[in-house]
Protein backbone atom coordinates (compact mmCIF):
# COMPACT_ATOMS: atom_id res chain seq x y z
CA UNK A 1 -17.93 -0.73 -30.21
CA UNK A 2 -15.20 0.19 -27.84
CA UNK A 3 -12.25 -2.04 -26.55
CA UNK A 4 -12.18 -1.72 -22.43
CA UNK A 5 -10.37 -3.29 -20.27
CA UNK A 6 -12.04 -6.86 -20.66
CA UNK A 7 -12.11 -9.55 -17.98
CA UNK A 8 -11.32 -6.68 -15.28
CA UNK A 9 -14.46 -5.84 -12.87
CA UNK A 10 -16.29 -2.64 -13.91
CA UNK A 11 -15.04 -0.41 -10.68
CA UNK A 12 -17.62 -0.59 -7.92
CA UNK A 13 -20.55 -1.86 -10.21
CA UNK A 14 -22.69 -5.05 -10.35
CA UNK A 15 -23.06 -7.05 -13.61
CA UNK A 16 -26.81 -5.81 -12.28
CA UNK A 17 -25.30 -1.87 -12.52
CA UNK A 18 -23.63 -2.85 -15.41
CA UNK A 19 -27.00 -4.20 -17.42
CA UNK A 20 -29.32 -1.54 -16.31
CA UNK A 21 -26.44 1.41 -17.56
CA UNK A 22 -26.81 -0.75 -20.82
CA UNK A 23 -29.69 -0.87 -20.91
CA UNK A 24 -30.82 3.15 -20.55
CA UNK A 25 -28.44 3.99 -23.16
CA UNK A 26 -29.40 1.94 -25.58
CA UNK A 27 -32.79 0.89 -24.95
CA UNK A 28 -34.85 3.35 -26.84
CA UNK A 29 -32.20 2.79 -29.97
CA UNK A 30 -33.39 1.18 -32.67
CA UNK A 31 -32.04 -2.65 -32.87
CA UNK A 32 -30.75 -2.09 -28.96
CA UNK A 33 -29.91 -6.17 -27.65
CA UNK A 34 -26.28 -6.04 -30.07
CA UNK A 35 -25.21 -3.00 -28.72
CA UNK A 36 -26.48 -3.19 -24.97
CA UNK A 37 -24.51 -7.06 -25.19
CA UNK A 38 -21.38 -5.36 -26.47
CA UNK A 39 -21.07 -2.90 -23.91
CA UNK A 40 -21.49 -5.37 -21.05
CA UNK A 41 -19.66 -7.69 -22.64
CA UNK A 42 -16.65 -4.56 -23.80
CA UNK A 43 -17.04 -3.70 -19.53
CA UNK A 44 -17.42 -6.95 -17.84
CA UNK A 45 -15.19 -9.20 -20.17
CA UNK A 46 -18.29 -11.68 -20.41
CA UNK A 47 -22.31 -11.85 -20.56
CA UNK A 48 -23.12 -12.89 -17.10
CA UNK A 49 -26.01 -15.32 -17.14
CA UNK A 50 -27.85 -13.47 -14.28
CA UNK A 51 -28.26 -9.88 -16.68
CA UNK A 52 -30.07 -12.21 -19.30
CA UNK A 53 -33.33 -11.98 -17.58
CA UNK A 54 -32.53 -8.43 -16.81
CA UNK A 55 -32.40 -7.91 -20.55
CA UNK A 56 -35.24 -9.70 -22.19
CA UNK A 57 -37.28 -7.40 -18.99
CA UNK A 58 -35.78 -4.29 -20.54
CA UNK A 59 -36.34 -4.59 -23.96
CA UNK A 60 -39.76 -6.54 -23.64
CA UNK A 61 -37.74 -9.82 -25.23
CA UNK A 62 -38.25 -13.49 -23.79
CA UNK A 63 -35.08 -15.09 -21.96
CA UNK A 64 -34.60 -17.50 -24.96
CA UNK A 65 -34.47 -14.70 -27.55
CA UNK A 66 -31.75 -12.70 -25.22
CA UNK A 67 -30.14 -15.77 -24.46
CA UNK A 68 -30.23 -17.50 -28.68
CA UNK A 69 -28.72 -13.79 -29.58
CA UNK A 70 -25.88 -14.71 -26.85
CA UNK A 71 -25.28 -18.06 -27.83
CA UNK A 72 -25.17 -17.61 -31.83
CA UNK A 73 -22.48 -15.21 -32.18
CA UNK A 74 -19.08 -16.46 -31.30
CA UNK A 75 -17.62 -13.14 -30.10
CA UNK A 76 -19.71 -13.17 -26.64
CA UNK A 77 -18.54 -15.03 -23.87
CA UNK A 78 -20.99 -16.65 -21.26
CA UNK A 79 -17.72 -16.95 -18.72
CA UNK A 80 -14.81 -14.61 -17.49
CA UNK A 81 -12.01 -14.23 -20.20
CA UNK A 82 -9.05 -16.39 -19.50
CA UNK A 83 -5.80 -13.65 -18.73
CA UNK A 84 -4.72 -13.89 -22.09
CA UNK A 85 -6.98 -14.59 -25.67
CA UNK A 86 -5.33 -16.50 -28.33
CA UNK A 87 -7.40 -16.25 -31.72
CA UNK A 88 -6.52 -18.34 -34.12
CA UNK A 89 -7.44 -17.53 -37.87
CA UNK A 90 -9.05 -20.51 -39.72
CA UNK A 91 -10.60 -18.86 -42.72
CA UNK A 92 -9.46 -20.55 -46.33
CA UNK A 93 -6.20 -18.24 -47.00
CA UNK A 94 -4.60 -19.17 -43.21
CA UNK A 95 -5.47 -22.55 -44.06
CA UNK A 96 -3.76 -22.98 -47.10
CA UNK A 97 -0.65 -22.20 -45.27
CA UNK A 98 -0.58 -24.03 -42.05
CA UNK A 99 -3.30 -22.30 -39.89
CA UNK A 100 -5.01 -25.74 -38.95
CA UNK A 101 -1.72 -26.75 -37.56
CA UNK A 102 -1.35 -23.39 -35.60
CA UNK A 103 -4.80 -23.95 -34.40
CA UNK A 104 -3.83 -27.52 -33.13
CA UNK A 105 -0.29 -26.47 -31.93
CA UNK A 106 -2.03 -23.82 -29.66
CA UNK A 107 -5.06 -26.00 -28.20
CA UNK A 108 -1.99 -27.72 -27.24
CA UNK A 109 -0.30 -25.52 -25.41
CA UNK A 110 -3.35 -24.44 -24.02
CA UNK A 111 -3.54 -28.59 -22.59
CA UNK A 112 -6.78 -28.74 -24.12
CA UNK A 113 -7.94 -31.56 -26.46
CA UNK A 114 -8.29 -30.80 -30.03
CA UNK A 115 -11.95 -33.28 -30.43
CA UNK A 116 -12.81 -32.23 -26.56
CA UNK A 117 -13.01 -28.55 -28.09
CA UNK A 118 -15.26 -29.50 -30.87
CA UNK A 119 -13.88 -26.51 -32.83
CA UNK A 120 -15.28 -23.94 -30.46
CA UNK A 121 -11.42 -23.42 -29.01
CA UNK A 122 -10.38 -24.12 -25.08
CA UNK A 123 -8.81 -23.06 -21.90
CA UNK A 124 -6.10 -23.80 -20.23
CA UNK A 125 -6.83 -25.64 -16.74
CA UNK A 126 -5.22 -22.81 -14.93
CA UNK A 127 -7.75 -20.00 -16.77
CA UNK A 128 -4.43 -18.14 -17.91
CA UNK A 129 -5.05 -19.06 -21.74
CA UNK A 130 -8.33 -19.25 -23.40
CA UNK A 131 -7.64 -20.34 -27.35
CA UNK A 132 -10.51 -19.42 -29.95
CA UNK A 133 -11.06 -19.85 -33.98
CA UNK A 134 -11.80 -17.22 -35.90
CA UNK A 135 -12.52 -16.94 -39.42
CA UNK A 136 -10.78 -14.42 -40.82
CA UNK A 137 -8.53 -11.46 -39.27
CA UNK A 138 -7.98 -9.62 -42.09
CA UNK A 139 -4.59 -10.80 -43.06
CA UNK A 140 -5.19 -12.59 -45.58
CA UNK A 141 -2.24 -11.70 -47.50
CA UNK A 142 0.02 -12.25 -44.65
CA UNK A 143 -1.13 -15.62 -43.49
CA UNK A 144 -1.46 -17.49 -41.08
CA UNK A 145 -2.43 -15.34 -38.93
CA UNK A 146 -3.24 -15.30 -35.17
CA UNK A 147 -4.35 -11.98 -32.54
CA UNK A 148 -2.73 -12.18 -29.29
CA UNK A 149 -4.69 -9.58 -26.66
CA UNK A 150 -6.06 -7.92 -29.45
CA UNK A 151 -2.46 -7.56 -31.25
CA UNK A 152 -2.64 -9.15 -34.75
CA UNK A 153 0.36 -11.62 -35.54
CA UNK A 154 0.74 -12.54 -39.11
CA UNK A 155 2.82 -14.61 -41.19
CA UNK A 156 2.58 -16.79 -38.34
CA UNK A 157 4.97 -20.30 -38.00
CA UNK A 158 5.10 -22.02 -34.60
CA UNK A 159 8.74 -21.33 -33.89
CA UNK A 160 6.73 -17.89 -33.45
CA UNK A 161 4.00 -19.51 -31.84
CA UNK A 162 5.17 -21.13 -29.40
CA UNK A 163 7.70 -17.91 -28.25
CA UNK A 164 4.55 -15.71 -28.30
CA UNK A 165 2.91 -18.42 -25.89
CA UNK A 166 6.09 -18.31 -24.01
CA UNK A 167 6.25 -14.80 -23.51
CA UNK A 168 2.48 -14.73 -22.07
CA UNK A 169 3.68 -17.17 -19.34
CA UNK A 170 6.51 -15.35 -18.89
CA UNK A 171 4.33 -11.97 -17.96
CA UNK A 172 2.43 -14.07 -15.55
């Protein structure tokens, strides 16, 4: 799937616009809900609640199975993106060498509360930083690792942390 500009309003168009465009590409695919929640989700930054009825219309699906498919995997968002995304790896190898402490160190400086989160990650009160776990980045050999904006970080420490944080606010 592609990479758009996430969290930025698709030019002119509805969520509405944005599910129905979805949903004539893909409908007629094969397996269609992944692919028709991607692109929303790759041109809207989020799956609005509103297209989910849309959705289960289009592809003869009930609400709940549109909605369980949104819900169960951890890359779809059911709210607008925060300005930045913080991604946090906390597979076994980032572990080993600090990631937990990364992953607490940026809930942090997010303000959020590590036990509040539940493990599902946070965001900041001001919606500039949203902070999410992820279970492996692919840098395994290079841990910790984090992805800033879609930029992977590795061989992380949180001297480096915290001046990658920094340099977010800074951009603000």
């Amino acid at each position: 799937m592609r990479e758009t500009s996430q969290g930025a309003e698709h030019a002119g168009s509805s969520a509405s616009d944005v599910a129905a465009q979805a949903l004539s590409r893909w409908a007629d695919e094969p397996g269609p809900l992944l692919p028709i929640l991607h692109e929303i989700q790759d041109t809207l930054g989020y799956i609005p609640g509103e297209v989910v009825p849309q959705i289960a219309q289009g592809l003869n699906l009930s609400r709940a199975e549109v909605h369980g498919v949104v819900t169960y995997y951890h890359h779809f968002r059911t709210e607008r993106p925060a300005r930045h995304n913080l991604q946090v790896c906390r597979a076994e190898s980032c572990r080993a060498v600090g990631g937990e402490a990364l992953y607490r160190q940026a809930l942090q400086r997010a303000g959020c509360d590590e036990h509040g989160a539940a493990g599902h990650g946070g965001r900041s009160a001001d919606g500039s930083l949203q902070v999410e776990p992820v279970y492996c980045l692919g840098l395994c050999a290079a841990s910790p690792a984090v992805m800033v904006d879609g930029r992977l970080h590795a061989r992380m420490t949180p001297a480096r942390l915290d001046a990658l944080v920094d340099g977010l606010e800074d951009s603000q």
